[in-house]
PDB file of N, CA and C in Angstrom:
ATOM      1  N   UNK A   1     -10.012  66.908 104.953  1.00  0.00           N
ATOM      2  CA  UNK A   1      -8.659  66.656 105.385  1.00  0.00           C
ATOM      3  C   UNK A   1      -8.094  67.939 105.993  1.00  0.00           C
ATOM      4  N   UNK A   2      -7.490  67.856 107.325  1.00  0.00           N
ATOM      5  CA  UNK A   2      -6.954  68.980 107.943  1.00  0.00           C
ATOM      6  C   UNK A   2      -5.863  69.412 107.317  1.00  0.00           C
ATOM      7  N   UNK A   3      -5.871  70.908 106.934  1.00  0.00           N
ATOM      8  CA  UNK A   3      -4.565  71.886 106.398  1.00  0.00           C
ATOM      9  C   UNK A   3      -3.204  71.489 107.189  1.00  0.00           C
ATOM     10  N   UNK A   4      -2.075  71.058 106.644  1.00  0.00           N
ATOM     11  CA  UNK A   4      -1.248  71.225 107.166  1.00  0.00           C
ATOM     12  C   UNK A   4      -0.648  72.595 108.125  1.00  0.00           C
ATOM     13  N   UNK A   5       0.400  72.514 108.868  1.00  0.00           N
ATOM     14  CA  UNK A   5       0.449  73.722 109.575  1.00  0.00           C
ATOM     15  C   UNK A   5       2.012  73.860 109.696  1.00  0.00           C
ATOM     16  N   UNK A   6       2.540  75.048 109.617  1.00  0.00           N
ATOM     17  CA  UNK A   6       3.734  74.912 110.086  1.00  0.00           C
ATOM     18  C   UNK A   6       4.528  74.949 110.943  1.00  0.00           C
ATOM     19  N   UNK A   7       6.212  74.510 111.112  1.00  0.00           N
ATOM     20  CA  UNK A   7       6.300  74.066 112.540  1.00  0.00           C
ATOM     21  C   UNK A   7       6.018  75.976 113.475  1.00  0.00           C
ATOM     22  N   UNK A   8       6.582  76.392 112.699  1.00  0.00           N
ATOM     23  CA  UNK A   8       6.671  77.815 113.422  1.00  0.00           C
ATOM     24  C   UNK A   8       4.860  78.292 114.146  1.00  0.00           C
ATOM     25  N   UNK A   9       4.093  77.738 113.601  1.00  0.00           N
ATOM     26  CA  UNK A   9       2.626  77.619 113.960  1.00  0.00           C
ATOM     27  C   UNK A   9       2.595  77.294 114.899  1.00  0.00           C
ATOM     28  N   UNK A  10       2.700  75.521 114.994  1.00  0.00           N
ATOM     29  CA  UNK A  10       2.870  74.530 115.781  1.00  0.00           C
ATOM     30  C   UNK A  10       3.396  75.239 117.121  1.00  0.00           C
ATOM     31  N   UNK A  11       4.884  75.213 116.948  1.00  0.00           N
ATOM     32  CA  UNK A  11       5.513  75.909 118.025  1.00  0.00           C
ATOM     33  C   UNK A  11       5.019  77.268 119.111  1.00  0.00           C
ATOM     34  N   UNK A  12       4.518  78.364 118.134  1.00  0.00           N
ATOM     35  CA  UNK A  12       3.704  79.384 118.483  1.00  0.00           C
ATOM     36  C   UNK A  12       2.519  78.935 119.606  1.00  0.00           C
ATOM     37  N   UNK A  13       1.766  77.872 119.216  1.00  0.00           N
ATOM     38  CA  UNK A  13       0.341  77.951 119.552  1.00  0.00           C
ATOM     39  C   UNK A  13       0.918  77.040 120.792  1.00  0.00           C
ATOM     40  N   UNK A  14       1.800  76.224 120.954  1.00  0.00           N
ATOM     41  CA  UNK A  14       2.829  75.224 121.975  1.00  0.00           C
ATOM     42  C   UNK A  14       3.096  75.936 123.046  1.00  0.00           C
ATOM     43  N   UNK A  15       3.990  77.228 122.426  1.00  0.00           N
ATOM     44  CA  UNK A  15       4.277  78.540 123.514  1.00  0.00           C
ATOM     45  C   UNK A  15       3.421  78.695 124.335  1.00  0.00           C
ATOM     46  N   UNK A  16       2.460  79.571 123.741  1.00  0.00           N
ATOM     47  CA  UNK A  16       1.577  80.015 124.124  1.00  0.00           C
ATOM     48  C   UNK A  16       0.095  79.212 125.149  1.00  0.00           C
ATOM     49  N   UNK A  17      -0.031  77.923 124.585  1.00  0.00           N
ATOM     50  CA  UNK A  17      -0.410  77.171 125.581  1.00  0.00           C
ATOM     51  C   UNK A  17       0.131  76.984 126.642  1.00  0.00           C
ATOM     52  N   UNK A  18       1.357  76.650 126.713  1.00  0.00           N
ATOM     53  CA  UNK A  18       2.147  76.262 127.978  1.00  0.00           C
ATOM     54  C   UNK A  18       2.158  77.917 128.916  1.00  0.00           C
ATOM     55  N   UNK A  19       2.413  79.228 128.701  1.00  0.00           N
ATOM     56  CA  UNK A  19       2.153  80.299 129.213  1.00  0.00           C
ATOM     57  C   UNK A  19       0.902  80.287 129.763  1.00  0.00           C
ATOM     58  N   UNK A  20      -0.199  80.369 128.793  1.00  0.00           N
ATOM     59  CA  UNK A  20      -1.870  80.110 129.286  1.00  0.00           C
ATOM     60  C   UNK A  20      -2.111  79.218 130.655  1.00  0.00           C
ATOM     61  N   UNK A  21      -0.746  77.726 130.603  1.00  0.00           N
ATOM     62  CA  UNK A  21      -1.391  77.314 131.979  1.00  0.00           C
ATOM     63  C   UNK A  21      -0.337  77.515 133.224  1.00  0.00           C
ATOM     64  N   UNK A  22       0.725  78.220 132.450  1.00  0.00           N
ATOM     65  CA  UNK A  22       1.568  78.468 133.555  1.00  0.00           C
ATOM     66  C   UNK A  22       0.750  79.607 134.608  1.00  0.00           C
ATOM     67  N   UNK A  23       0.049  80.615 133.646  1.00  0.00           N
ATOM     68  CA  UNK A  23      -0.371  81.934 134.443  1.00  0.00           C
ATOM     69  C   UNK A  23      -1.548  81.384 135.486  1.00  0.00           C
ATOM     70  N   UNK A  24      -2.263  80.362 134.620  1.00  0.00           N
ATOM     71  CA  UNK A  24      -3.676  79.814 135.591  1.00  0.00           C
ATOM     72  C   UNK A  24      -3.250  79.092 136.894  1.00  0.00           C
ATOM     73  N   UNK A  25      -2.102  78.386 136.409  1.00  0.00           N
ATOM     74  CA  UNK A  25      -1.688  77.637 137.677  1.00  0.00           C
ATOM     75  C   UNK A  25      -1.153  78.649 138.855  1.00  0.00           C
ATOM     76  N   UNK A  26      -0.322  79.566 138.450  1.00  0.00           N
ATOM     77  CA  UNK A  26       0.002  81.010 139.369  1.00  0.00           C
ATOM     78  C   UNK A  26      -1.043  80.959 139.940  1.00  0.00           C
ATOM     79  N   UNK A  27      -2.607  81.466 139.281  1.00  0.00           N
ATOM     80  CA  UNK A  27      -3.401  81.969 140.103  1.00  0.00           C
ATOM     81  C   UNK A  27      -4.080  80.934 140.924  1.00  0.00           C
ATOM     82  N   UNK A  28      -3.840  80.138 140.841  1.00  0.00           N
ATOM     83  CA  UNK A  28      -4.296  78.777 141.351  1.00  0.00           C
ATOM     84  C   UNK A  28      -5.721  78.728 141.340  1.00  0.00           C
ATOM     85  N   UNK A  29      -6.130  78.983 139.534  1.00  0.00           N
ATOM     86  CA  UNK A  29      -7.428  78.125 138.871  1.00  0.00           C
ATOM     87  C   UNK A  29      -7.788  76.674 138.403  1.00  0.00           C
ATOM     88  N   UNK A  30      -8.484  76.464 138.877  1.00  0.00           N
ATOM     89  CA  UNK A  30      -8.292  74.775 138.245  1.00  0.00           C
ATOM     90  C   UNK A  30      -9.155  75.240 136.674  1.00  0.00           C
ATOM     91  N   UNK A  31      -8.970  74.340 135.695  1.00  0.00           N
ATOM     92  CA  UNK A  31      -8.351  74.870 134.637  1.00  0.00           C
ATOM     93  C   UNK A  31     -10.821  74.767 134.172  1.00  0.00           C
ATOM     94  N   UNK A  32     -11.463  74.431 135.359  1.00  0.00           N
ATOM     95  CA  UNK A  32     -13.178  74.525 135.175  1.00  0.00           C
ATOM     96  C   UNK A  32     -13.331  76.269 135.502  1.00  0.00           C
ATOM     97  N   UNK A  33     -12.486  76.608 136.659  1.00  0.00           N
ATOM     98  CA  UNK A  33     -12.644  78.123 136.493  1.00  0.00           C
ATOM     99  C   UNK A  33     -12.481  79.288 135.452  1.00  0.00           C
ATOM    100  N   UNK A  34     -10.811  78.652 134.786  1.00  0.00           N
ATOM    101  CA  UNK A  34     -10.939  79.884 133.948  1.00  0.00           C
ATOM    102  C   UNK A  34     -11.814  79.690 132.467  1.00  0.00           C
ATOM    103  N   UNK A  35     -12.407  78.254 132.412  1.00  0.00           N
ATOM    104  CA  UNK A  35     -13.180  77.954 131.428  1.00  0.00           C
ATOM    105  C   UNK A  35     -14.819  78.723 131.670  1.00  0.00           C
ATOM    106  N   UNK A  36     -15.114  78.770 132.752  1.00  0.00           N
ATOM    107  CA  UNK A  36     -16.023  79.321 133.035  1.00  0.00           C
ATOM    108  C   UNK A  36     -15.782  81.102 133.067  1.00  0.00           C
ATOM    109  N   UNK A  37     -15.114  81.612 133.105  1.00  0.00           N
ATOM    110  CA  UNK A  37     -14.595  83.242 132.992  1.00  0.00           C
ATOM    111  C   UNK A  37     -14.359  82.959 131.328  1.00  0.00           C
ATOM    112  N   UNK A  38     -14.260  82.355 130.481  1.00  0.00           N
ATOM    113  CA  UNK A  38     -14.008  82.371 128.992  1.00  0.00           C
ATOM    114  C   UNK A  38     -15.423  82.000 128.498  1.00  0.00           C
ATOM    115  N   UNK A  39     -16.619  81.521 129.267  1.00  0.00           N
ATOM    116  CA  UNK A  39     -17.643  80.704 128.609  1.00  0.00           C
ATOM    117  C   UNK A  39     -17.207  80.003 127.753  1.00  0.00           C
ATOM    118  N   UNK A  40     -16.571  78.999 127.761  1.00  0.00           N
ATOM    119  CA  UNK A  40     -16.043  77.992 127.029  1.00  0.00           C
ATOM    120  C   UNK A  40     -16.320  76.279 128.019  1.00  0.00           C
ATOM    121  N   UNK A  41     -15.933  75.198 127.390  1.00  0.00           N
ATOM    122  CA  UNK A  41     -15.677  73.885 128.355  1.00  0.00           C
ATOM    123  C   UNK A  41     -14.849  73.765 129.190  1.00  0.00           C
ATOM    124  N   UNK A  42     -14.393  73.152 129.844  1.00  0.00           N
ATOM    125  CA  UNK A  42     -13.325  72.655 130.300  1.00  0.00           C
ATOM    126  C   UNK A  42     -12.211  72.100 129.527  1.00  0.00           C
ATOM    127  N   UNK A  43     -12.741  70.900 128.662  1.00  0.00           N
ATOM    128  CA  UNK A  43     -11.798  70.642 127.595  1.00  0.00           C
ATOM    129  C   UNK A  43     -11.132  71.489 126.460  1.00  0.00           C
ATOM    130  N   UNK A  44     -12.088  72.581 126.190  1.00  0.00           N
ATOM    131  CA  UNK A  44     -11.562  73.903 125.236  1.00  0.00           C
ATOM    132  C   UNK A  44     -10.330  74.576 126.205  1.00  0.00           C
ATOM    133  N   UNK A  45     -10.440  74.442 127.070  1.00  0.00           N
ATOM    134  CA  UNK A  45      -9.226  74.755 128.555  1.00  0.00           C
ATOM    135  C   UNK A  45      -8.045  73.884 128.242  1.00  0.00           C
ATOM    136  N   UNK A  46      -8.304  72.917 128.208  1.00  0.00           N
ATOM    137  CA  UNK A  46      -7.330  71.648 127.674  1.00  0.00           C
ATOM    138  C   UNK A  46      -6.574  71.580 127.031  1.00  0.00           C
ATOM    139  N   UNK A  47      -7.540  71.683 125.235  1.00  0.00           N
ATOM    140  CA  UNK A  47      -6.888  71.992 124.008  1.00  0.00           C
ATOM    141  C   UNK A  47      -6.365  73.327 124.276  1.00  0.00           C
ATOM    142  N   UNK A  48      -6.542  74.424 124.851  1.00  0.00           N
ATOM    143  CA  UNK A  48      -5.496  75.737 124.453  1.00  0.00           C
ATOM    144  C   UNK A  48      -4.164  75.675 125.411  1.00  0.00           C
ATOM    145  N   UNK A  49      -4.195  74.892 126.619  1.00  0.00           N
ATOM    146  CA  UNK A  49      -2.995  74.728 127.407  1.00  0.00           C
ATOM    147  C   UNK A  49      -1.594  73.682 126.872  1.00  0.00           C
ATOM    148  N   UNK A  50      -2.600  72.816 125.931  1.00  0.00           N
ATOM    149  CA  UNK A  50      -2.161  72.052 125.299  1.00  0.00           C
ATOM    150  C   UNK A  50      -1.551  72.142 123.945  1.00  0.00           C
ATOM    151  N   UNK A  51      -1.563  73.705 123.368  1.00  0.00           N
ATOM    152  CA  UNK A  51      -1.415  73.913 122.264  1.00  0.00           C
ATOM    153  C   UNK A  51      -2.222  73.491 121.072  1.00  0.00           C
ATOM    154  N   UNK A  52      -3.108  73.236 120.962  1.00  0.00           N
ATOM    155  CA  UNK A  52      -3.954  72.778 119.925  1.00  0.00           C
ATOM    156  C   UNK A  52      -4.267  73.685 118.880  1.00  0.00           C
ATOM    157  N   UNK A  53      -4.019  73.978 118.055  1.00  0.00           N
ATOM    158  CA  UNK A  53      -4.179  74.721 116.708  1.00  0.00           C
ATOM    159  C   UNK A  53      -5.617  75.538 116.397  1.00  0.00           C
ATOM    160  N   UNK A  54      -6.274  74.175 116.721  1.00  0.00           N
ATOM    161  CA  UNK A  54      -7.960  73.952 115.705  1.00  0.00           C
ATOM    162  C   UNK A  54      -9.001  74.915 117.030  1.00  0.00           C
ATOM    163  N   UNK A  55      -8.063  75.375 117.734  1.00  0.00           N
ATOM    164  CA  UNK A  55      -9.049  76.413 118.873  1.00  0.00           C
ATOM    165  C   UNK A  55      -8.610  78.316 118.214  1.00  0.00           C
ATOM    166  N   UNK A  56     -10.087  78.572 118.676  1.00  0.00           N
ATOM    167  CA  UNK A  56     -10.253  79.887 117.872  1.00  0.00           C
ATOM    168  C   UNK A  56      -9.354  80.353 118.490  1.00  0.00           C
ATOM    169  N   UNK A  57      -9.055  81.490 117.800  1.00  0.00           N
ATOM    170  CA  UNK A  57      -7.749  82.397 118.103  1.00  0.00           C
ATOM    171  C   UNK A  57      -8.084  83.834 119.373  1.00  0.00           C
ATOM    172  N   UNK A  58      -9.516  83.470 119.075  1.00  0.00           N
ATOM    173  CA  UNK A  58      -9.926  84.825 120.259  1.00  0.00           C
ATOM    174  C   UNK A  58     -10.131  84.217 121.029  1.00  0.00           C
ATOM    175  N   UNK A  59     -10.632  82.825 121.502  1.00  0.00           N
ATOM    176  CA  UNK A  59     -10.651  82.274 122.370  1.00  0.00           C
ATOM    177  C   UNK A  59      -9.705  81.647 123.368  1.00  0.00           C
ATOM    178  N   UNK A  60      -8.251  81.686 122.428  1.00  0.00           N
ATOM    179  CA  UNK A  60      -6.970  81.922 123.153  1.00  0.00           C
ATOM    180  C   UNK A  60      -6.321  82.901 123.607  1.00  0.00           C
ATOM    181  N   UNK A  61      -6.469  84.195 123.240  1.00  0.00           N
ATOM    182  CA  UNK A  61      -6.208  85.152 123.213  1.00  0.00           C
ATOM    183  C   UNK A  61      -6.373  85.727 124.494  1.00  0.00           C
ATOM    184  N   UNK A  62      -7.826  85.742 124.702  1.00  0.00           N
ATOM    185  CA  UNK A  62      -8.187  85.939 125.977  1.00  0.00           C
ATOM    186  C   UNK A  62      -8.295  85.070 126.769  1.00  0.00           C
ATOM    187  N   UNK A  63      -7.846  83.846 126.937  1.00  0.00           N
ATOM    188  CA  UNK A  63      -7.222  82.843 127.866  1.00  0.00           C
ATOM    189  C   UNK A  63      -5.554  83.506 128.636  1.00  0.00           C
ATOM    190  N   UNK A  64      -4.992  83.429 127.496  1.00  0.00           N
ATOM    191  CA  UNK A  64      -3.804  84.422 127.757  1.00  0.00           C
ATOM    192  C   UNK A  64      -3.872  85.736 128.378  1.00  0.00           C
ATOM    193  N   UNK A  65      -4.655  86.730 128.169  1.00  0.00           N
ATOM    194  CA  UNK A  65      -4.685  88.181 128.851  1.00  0.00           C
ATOM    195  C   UNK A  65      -5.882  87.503 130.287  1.00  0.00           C
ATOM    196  N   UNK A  66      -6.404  86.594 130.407  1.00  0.00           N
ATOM    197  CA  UNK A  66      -7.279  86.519 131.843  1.00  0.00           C
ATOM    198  C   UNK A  66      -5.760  86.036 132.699  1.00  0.00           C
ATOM    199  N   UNK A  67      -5.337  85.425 132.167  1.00  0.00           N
ATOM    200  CA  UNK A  67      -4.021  84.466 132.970  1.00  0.00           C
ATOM    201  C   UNK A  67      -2.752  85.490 133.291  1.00  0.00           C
ATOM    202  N   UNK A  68      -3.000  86.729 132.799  1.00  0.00           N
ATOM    203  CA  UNK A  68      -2.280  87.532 132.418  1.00  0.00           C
ATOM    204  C   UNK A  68      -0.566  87.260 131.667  1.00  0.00           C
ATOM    205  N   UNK A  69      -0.789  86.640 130.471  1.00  0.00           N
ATOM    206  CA  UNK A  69       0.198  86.657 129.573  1.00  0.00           C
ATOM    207  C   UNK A  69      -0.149  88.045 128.854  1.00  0.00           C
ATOM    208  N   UNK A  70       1.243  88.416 129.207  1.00  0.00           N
ATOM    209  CA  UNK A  70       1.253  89.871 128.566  1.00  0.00           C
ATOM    210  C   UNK A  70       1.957  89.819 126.551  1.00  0.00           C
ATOM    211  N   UNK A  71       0.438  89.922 125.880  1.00  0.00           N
ATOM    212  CA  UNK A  71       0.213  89.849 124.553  1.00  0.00           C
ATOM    213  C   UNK A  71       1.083  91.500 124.034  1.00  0.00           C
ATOM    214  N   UNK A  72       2.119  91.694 123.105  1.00  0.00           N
ATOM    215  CA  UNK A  72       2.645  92.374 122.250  1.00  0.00           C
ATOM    216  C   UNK A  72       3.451  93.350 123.734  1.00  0.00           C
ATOM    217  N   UNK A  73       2.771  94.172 124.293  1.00  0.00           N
ATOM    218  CA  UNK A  73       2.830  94.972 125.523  1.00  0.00           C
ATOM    219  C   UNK A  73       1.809  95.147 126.180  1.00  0.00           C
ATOM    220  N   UNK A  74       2.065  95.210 127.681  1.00  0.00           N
ATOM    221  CA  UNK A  74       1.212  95.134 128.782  1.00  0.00           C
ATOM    222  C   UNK A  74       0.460  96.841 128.771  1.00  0.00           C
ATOM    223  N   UNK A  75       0.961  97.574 128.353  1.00  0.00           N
ATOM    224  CA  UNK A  75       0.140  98.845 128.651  1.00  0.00           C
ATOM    225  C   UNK A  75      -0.505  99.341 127.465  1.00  0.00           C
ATOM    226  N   UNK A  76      -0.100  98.604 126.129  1.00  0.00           N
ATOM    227  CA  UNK A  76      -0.863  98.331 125.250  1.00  0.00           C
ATOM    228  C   UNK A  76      -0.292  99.509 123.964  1.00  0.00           C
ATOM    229  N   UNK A  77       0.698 100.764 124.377  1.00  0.00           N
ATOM    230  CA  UNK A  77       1.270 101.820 123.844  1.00  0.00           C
ATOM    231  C   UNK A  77       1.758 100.691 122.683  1.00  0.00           C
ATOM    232  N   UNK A  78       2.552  99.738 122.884  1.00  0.00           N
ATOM    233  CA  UNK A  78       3.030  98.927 121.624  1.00  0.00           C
ATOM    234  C   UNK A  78       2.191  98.236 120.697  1.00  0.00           C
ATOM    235  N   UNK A  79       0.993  97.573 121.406  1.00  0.00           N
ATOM    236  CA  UNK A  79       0.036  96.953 120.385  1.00  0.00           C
ATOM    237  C   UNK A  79      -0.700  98.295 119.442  1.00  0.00           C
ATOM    238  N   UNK A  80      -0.573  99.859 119.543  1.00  0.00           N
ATOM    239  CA  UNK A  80      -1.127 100.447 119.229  1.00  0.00           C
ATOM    240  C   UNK A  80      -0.584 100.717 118.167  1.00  0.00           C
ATOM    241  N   UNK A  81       0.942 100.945 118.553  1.00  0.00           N
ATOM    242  CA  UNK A  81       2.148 101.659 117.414  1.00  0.00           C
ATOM    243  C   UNK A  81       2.446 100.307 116.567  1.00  0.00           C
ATOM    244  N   UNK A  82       2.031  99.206 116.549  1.00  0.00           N
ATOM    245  CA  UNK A  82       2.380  98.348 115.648  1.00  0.00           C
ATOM    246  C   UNK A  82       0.814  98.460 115.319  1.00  0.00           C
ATOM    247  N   UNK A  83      -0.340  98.601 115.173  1.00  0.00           N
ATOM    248  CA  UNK A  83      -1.504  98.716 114.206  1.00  0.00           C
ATOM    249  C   UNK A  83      -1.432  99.742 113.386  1.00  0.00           C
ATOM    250  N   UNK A  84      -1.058 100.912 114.289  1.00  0.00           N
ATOM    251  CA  UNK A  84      -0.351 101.966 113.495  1.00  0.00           C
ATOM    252  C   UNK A  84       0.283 101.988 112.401  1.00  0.00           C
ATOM    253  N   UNK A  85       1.434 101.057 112.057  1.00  0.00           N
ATOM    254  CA  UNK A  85       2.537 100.656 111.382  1.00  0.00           C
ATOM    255  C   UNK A  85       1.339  99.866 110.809  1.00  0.00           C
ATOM    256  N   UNK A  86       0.701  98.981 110.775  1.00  0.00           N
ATOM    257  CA  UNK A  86       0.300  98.350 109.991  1.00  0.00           C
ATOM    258  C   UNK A  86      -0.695  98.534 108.831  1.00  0.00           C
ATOM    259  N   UNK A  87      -1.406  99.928 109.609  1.00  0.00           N
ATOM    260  CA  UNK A  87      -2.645 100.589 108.950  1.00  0.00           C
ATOM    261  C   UNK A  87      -1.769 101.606 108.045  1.00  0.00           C
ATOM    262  N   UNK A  88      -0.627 101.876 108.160  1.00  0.00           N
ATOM    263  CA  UNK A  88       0.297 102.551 107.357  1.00  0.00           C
ATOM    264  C   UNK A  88       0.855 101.758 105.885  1.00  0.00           C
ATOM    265  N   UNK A  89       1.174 100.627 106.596  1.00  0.00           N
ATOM    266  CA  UNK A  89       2.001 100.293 105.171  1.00  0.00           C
ATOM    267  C   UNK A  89       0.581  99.380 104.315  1.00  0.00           C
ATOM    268  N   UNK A  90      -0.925  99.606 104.838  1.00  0.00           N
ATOM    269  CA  UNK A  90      -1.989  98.182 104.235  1.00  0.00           C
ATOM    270  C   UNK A  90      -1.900  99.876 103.260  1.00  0.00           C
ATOM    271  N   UNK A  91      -2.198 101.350 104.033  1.00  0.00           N
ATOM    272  CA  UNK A  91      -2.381 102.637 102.680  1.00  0.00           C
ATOM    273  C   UNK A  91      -1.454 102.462 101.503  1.00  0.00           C
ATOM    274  N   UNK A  92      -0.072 102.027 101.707  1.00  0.00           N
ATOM    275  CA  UNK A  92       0.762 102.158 100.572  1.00  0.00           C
ATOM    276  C   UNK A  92       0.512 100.991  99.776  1.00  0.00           C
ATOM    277  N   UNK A  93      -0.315  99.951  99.680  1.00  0.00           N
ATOM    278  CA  UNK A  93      -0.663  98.994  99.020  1.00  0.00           C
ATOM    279  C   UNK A  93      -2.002  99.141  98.270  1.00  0.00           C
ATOM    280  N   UNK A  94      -1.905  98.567  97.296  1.00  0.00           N
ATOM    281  CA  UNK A  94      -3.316  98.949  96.223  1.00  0.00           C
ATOM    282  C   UNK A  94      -4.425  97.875  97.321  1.00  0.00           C
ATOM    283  N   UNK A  95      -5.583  98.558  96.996  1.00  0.00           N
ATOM    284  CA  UNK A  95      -6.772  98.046  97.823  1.00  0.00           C
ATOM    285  C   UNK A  95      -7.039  96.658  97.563  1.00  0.00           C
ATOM    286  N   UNK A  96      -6.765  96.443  96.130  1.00  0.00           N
ATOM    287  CA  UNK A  96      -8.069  95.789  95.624  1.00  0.00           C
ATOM    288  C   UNK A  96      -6.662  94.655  94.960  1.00  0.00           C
ATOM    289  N   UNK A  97      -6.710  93.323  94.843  1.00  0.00           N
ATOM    290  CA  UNK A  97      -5.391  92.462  94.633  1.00  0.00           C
ATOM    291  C   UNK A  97      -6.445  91.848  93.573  1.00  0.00           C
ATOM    292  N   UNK A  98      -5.498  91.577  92.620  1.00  0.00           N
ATOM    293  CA  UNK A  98      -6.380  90.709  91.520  1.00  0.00           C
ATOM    294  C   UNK A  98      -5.226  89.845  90.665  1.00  0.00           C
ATOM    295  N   UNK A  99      -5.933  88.765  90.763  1.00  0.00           N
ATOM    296  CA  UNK A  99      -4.699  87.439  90.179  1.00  0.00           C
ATOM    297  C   UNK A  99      -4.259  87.260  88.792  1.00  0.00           C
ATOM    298  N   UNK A 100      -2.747  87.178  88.639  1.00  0.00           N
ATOM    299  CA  UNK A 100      -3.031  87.637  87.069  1.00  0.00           C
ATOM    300  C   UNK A 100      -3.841  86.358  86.418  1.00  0.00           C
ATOM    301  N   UNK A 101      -4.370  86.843  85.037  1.00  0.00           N
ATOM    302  CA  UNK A 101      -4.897  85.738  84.085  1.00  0.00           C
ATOM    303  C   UNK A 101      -4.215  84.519  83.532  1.00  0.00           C
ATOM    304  N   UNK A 102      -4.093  83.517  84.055  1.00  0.00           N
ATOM    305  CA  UNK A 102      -3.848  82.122  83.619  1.00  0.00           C
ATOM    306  C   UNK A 102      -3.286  82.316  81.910  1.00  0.00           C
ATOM    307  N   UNK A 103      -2.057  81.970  82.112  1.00  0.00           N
ATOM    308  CA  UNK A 103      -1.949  82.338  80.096  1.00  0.00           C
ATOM    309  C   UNK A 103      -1.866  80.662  79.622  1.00  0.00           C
ATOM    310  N   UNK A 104      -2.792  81.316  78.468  1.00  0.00           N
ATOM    311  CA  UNK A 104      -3.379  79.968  77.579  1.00  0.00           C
ATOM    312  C   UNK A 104      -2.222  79.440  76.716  1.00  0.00           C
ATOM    313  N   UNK A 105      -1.960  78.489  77.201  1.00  0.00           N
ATOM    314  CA  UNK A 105      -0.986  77.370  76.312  1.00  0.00           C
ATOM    315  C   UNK A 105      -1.451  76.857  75.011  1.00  0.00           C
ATOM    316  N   UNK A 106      -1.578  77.437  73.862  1.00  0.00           N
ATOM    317  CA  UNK A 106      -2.346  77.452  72.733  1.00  0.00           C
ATOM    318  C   UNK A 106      -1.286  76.516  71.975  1.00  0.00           C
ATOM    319  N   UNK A 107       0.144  76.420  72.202  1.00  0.00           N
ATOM    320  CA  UNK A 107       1.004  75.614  71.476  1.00  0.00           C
ATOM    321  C   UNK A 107       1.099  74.292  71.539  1.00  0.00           C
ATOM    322  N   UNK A 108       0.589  73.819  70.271  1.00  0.00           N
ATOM    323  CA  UNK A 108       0.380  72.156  70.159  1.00  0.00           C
ATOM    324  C   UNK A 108       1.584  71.873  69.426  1.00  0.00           C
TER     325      UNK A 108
END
């Protein structure tokens, strides 16, 4: 049974499809070209213009940067300073996460 998803998901991957074929249509690819520059189908072209969820995330990703949807920032100084930030605050967190122990309901 497929995981539910949420709308903010939904919406996201919606965005972002509709960008993916706005940029292809700019370049005026029919949607077998940029499937072929992704090594992917045609229909994998489909589902990501279409928003479809259940398509890999790198495989959208770079649908978006061939089409040139500009992902976080275009010169990339921002995607750097936010890994930055991120590789910062994963140090101030303990490595290793462990779930607490289930407490035993011993009271009959």
């Amino acid at each position: 049974m497929p995981r539910a998803l949420s709308p903010q998901t939904i919406d996201a991957a919606a965005t972002l499809g509709m960008l993916v074929a706005a940029g292809r249509r700019a370049r005026r690819w029919p949607q077998a070209d940029l499937a072929e520059r992704l090594g992917v189908s045609r229909q994998t072209v489909s589902k990501v213009e279409m928003g479809d969820p259940s398509v890999a995330l790198g495989t959208v990703l770079e649908a978006a940067v061939l089409v040139g949807v500009p992902l976080f920032d275009a010169d990339r100084s921002g995607m750097r300073t936010m890994g930055e930030l991120a590789e910062a605050r994963l140090a101030l967190l303990p490595s290793r996460v462990r779930s607490t122990p289930a407490k035993v309901d011993d009271d009959f």
